[in-house]
PDB file of N, CA and C in Angstrom:
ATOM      1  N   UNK A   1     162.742 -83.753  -4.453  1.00  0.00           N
ATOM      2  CA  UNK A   1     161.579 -83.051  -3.948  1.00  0.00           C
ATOM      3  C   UNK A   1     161.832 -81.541  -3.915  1.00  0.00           C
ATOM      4  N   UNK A   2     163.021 -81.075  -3.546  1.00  0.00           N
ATOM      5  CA  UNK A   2     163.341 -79.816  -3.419  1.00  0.00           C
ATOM      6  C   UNK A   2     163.718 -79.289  -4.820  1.00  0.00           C
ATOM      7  N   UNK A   3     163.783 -79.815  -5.828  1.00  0.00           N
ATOM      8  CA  UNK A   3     163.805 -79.421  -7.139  1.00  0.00           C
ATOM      9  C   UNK A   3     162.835 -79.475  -8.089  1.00  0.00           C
ATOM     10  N   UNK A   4     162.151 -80.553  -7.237  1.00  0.00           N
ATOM     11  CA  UNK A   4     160.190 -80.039  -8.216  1.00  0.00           C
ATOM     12  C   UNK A   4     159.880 -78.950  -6.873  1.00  0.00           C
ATOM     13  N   UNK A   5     160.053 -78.651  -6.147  1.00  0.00           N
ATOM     14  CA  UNK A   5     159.363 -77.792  -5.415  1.00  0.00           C
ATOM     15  C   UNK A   5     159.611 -76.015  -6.126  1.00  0.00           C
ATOM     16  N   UNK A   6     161.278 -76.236  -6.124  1.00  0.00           N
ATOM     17  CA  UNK A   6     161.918 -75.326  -7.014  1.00  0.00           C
ATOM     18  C   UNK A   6     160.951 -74.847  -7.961  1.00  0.00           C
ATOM     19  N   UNK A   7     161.198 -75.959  -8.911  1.00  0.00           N
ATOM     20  CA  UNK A   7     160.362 -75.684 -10.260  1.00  0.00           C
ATOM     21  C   UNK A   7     158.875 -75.448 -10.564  1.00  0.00           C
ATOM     22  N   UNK A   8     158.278 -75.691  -9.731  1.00  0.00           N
ATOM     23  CA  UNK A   8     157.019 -75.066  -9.225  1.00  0.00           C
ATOM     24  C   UNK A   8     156.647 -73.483  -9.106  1.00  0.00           C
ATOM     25  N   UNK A   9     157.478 -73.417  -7.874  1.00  0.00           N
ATOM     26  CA  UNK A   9     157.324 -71.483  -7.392  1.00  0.00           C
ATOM     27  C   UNK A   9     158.398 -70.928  -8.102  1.00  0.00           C
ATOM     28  N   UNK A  10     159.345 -71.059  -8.935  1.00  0.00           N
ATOM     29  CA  UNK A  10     160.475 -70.045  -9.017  1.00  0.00           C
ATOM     30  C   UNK A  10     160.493 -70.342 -10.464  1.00  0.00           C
ATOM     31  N   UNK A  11     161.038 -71.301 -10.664  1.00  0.00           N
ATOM     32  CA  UNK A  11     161.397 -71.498 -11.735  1.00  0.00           C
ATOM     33  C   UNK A  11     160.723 -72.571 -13.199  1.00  0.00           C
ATOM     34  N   UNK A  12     159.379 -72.455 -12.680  1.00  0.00           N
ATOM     35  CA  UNK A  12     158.642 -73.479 -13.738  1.00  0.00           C
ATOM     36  C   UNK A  12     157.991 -72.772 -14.623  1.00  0.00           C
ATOM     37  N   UNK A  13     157.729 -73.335 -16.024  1.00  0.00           N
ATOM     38  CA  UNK A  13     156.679 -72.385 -16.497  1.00  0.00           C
ATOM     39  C   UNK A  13     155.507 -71.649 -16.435  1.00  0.00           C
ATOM     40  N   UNK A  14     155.053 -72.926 -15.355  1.00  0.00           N
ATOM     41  CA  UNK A  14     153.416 -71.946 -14.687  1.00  0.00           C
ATOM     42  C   UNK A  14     153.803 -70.856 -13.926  1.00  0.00           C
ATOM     43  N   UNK A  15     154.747 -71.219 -13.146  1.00  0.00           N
ATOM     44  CA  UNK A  15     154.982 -70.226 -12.450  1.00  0.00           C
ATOM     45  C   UNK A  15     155.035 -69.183 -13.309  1.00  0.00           C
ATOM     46  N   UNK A  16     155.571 -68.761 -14.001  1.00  0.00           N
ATOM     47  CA  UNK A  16     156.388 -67.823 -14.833  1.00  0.00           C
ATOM     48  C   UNK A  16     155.136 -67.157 -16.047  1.00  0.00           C
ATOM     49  N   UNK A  17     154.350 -67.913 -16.518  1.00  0.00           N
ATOM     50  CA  UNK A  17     153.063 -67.800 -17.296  1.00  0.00           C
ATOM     51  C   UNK A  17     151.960 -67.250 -16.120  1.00  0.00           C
ATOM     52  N   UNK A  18     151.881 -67.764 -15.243  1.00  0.00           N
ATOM     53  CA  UNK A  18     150.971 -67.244 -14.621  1.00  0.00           C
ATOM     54  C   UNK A  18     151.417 -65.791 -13.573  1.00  0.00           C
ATOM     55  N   UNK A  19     152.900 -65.323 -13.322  1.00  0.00           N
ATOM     56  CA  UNK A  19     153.294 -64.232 -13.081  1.00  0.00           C
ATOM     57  C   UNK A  19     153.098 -63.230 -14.040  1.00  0.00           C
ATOM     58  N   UNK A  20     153.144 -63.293 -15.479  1.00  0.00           N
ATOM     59  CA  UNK A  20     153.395 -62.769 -16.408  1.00  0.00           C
ATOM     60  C   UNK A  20     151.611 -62.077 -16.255  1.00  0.00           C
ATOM     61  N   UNK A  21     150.743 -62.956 -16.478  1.00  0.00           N
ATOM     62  CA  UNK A  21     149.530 -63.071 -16.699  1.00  0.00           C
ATOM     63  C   UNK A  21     148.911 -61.839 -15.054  1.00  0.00           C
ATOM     64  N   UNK A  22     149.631 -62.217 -13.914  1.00  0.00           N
ATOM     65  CA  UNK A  22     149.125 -61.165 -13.093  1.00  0.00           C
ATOM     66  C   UNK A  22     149.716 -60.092 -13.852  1.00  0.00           C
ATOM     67  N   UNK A  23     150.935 -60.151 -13.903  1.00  0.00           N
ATOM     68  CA  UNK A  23     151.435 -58.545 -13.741  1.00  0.00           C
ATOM     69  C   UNK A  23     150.995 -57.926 -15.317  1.00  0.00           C
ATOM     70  N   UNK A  24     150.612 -58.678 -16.435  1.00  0.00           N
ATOM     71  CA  UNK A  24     149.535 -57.627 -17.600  1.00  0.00           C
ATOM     72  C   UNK A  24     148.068 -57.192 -16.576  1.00  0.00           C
ATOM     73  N   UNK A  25     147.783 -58.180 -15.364  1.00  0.00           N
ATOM     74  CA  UNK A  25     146.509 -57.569 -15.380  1.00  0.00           C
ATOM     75  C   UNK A  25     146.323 -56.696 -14.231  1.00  0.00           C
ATOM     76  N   UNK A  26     147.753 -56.371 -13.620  1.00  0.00           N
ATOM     77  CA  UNK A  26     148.141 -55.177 -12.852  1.00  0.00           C
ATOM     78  C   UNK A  26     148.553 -54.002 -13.182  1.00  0.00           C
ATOM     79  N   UNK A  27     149.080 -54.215 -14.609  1.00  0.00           N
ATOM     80  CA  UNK A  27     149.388 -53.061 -15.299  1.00  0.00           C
ATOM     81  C   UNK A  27     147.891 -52.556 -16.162  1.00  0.00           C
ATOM     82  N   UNK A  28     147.383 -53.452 -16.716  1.00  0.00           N
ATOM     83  CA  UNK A  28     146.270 -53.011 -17.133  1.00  0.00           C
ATOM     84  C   UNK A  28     144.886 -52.351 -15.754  1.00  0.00           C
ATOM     85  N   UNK A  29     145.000 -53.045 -14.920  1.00  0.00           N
ATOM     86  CA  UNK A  29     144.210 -51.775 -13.399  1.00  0.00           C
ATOM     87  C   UNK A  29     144.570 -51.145 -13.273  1.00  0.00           C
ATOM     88  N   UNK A  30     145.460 -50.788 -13.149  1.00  0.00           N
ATOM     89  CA  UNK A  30     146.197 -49.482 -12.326  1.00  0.00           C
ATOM     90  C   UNK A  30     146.225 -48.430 -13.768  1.00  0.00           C
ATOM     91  N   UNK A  31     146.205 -49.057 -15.225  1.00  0.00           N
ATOM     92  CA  UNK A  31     145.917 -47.937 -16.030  1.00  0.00           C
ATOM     93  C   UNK A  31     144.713 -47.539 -16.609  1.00  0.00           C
ATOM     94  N   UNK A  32     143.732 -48.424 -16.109  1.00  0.00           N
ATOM     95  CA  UNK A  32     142.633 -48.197 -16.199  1.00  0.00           C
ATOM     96  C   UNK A  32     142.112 -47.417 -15.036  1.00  0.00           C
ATOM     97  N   UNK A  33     142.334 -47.583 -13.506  1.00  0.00           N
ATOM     98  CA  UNK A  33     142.530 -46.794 -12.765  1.00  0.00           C
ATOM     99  C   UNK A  33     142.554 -45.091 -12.836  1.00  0.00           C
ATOM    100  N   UNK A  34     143.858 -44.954 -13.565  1.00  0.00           N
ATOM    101  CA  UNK A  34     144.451 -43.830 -13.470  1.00  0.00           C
ATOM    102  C   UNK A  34     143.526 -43.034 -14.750  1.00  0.00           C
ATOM    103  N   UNK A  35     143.042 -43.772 -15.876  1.00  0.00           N
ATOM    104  CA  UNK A  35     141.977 -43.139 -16.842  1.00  0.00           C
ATOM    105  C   UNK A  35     140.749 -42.823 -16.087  1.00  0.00           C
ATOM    106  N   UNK A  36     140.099 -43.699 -15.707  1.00  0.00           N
ATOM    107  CA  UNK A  36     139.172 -43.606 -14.609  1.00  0.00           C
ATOM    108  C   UNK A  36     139.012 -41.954 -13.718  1.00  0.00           C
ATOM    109  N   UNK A  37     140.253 -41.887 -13.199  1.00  0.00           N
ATOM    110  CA  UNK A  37     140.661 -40.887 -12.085  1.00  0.00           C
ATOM    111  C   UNK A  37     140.725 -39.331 -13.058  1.00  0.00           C
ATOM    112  N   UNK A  38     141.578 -39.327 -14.059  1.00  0.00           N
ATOM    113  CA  UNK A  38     141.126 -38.405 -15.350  1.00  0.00           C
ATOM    114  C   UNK A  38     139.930 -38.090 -15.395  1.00  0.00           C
ATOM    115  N   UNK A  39     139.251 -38.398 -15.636  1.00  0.00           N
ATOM    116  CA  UNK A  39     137.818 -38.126 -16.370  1.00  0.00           C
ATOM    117  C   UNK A  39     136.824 -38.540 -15.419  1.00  0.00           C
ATOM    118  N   UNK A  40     137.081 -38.675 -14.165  1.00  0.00           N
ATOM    119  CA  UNK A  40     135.654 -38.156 -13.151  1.00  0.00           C
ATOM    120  C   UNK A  40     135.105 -37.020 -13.073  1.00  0.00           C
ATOM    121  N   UNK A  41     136.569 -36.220 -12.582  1.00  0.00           N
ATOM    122  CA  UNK A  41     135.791 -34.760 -12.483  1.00  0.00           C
ATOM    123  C   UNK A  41     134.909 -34.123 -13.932  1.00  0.00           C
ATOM    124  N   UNK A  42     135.337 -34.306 -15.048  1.00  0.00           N
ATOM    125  CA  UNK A  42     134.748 -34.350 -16.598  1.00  0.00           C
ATOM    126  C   UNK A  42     133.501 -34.546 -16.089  1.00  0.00           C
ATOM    127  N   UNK A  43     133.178 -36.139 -16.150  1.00  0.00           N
ATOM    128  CA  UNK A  43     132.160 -36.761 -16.203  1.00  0.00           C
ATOM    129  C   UNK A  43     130.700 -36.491 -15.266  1.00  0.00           C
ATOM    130  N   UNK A  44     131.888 -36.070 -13.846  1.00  0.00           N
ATOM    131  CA  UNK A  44     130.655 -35.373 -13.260  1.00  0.00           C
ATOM    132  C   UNK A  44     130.103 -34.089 -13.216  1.00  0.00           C
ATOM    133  N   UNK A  45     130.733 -33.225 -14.261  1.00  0.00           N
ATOM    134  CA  UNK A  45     130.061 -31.871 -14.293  1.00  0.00           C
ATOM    135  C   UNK A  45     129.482 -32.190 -15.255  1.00  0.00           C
ATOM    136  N   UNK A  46     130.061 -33.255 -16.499  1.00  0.00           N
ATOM    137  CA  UNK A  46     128.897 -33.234 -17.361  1.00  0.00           C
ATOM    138  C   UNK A  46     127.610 -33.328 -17.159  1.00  0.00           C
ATOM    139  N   UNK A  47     127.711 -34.236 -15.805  1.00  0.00           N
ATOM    140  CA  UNK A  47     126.347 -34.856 -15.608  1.00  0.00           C
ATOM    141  C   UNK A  47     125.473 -34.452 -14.955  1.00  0.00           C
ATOM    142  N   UNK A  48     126.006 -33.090 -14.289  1.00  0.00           N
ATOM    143  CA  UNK A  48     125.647 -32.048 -13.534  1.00  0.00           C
ATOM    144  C   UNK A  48     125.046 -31.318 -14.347  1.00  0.00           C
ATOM    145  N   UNK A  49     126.038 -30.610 -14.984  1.00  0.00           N
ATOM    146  CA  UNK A  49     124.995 -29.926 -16.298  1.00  0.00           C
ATOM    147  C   UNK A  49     123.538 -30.209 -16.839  1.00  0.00           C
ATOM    148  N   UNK A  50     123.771 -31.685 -17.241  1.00  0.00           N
ATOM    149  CA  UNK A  50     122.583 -32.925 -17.602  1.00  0.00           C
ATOM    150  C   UNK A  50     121.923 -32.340 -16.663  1.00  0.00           C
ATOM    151  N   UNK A  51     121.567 -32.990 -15.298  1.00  0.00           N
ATOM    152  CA  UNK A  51     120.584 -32.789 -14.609  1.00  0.00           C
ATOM    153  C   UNK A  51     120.558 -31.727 -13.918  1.00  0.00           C
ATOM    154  N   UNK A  52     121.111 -30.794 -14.004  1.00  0.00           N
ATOM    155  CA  UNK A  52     120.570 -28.975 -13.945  1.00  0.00           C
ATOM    156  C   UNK A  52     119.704 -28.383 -15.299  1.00  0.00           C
ATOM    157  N   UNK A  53     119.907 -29.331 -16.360  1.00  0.00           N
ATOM    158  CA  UNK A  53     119.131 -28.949 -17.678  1.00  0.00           C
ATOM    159  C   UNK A  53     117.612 -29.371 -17.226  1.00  0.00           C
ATOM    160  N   UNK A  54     117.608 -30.532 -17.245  1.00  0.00           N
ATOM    161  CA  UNK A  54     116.104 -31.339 -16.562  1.00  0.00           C
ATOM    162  C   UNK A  54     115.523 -30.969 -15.443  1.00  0.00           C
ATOM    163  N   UNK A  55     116.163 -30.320 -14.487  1.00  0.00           N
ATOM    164  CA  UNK A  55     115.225 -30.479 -13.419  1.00  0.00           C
ATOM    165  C   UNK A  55     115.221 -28.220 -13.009  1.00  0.00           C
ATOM    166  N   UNK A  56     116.123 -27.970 -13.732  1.00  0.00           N
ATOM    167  CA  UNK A  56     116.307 -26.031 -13.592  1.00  0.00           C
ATOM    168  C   UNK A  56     116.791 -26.023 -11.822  1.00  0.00           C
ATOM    169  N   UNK A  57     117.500 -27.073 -11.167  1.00  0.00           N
ATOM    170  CA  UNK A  57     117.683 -27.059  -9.662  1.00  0.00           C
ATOM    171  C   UNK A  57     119.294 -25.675  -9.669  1.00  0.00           C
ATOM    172  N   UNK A  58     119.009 -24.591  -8.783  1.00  0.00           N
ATOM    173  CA  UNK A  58     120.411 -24.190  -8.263  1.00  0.00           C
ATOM    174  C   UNK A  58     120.928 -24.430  -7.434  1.00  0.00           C
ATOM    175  N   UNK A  59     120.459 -25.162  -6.180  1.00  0.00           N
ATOM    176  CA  UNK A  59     121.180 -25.250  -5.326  1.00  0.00           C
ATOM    177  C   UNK A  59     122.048 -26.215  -5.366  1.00  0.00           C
ATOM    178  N   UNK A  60     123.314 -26.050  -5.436  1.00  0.00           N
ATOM    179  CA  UNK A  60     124.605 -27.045  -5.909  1.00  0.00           C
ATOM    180  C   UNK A  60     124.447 -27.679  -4.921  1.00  0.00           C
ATOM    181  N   UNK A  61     124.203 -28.147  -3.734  1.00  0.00           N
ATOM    182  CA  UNK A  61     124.459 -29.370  -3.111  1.00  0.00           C
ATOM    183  C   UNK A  61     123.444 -30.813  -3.309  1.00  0.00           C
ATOM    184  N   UNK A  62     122.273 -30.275  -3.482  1.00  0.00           N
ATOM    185  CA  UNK A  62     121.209 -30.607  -4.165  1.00  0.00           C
ATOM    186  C   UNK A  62     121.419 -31.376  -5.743  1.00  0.00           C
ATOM    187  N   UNK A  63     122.294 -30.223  -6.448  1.00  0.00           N
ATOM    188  CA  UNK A  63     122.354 -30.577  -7.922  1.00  0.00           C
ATOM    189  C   UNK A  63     123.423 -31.766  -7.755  1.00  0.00           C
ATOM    190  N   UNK A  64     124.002 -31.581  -6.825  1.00  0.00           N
ATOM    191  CA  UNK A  64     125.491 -32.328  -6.330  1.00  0.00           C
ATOM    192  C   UNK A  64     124.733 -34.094  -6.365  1.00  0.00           C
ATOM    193  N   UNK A  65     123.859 -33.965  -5.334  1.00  0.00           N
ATOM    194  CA  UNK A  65     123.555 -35.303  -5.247  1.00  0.00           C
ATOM    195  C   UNK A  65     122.526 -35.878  -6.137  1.00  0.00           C
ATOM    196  N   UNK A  66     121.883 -35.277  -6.692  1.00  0.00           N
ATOM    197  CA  UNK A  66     121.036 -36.030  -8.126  1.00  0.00           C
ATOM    198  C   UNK A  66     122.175 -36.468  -9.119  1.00  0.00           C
ATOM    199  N   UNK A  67     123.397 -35.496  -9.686  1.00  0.00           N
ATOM    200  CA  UNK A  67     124.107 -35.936 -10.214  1.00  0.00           C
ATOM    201  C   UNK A  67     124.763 -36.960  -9.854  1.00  0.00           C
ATOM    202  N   UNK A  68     125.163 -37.063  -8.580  1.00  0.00           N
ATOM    203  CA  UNK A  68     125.664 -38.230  -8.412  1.00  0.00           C
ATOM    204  C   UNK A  68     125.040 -39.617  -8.434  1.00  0.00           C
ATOM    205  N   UNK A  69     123.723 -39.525  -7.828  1.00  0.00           N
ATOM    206  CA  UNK A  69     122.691 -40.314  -8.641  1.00  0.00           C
ATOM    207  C   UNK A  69     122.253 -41.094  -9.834  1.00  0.00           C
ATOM    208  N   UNK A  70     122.712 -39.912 -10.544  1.00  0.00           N
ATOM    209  CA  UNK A  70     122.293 -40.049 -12.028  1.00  0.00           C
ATOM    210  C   UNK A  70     123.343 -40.522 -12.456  1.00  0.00           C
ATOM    211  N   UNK A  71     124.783 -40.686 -12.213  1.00  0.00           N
ATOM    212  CA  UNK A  71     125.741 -41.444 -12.600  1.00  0.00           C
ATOM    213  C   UNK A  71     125.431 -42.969 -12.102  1.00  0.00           C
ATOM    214  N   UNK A  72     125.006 -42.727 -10.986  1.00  0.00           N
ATOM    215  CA  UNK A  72     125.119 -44.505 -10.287  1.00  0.00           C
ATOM    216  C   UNK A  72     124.149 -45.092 -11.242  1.00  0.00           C
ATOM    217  N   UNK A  73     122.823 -44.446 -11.035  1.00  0.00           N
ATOM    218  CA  UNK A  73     122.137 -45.239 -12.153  1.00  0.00           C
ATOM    219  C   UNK A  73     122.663 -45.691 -13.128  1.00  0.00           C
ATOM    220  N   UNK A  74     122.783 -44.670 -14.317  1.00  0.00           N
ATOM    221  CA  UNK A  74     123.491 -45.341 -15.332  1.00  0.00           C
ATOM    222  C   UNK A  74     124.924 -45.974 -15.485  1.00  0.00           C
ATOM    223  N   UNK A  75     125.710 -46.060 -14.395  1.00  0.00           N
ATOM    224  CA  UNK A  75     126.383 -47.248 -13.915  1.00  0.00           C
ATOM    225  C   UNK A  75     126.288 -48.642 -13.748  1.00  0.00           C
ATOM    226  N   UNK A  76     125.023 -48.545 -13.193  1.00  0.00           N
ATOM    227  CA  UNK A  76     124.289 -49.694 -12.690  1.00  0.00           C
ATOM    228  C   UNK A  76     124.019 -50.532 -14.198  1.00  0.00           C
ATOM    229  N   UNK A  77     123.186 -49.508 -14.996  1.00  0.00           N
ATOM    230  CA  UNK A  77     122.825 -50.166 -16.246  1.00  0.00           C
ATOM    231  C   UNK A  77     123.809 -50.699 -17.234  1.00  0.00           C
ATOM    232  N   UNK A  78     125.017 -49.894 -17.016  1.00  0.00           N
ATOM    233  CA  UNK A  78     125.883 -50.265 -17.826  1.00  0.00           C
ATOM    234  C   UNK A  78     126.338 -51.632 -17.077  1.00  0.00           C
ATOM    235  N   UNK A  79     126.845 -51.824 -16.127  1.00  0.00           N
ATOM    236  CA  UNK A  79     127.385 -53.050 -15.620  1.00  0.00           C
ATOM    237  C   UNK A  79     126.346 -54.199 -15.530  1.00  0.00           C
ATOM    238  N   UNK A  80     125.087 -53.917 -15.350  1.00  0.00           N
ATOM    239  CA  UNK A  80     123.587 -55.085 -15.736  1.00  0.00           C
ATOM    240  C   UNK A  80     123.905 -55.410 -17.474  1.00  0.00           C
ATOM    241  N   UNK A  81     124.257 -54.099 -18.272  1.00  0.00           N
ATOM    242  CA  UNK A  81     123.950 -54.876 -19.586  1.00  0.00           C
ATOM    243  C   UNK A  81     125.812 -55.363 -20.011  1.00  0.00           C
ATOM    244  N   UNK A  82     126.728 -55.186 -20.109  1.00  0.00           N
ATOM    245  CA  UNK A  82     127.812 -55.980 -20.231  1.00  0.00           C
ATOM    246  C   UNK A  82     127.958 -57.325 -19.107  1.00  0.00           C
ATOM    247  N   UNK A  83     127.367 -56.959 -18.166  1.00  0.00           N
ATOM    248  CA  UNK A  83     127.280 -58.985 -17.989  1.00  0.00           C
ATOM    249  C   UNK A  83     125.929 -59.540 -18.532  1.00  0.00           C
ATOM    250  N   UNK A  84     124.880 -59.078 -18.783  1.00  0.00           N
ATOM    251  CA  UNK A  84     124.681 -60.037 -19.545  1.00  0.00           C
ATOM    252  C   UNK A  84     124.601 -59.795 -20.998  1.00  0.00           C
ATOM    253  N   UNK A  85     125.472 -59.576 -21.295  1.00  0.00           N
ATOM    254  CA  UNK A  85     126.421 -59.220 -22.973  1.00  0.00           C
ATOM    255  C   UNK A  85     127.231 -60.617 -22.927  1.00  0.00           C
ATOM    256  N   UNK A  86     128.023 -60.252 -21.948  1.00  0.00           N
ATOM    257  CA  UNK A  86     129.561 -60.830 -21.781  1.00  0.00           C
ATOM    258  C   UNK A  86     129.620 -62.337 -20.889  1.00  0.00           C
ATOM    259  N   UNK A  87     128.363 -62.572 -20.533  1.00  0.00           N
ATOM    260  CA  UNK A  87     128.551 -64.124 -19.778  1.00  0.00           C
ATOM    261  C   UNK A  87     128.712 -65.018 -20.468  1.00  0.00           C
ATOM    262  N   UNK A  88     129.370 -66.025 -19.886  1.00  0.00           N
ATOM    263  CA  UNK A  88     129.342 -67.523 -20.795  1.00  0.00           C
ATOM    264  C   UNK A  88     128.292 -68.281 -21.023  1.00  0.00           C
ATOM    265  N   UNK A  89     127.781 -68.721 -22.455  1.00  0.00           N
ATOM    266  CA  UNK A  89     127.163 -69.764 -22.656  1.00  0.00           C
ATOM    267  C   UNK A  89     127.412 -71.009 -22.562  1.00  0.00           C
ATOM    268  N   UNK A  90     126.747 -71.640 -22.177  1.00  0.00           N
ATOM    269  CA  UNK A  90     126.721 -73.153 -21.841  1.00  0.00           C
ATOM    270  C   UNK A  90     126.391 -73.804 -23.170  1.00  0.00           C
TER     271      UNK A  90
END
């Protein structure tokens, strides 16, 4: 009993396949993460720009929060259309 238990948590192949399998998809968050963290500040002046073009607003706190807006939106859309891109068919 104490040697299938063994072979279970320590030393079995699931064990070991399915450790493997977290830690690609811990290394892959945390570097997706860290790309993420890159290219916010980018992304949100771009988008600042964007909607200081459309709307002629100066007051940066103002421009501050439409932009931020205007990211969530098209956030939103992007994550509505890759799931239903990406769901399973039956």
């Amino acid at each position: 009993m104490k040697r299938r238990l063994y072979q279970f948590f320590v030393g079995g192949r699931r064990f070991q396949k399915e450790f493997q399998n977290q830690l690609r998809l811990l290394i892959v968050f945390t570097l997706g993460f860290t790309i993420a963290f890159t290219w916010r500040q980018t992304i949100f002046d771009l988008s600042q720009t964007f909607v200081q073009f459309i709307t002629n607003i100066q007051d940066s706190s103002s421009l501050s929060i439409l932009a931020s807006i205007f990211i969530t939106v098209v956030s939103i859309i992007v994550i509505y259309l890759t799931s239903h891109f990406l769901k399973e068919r039956y």
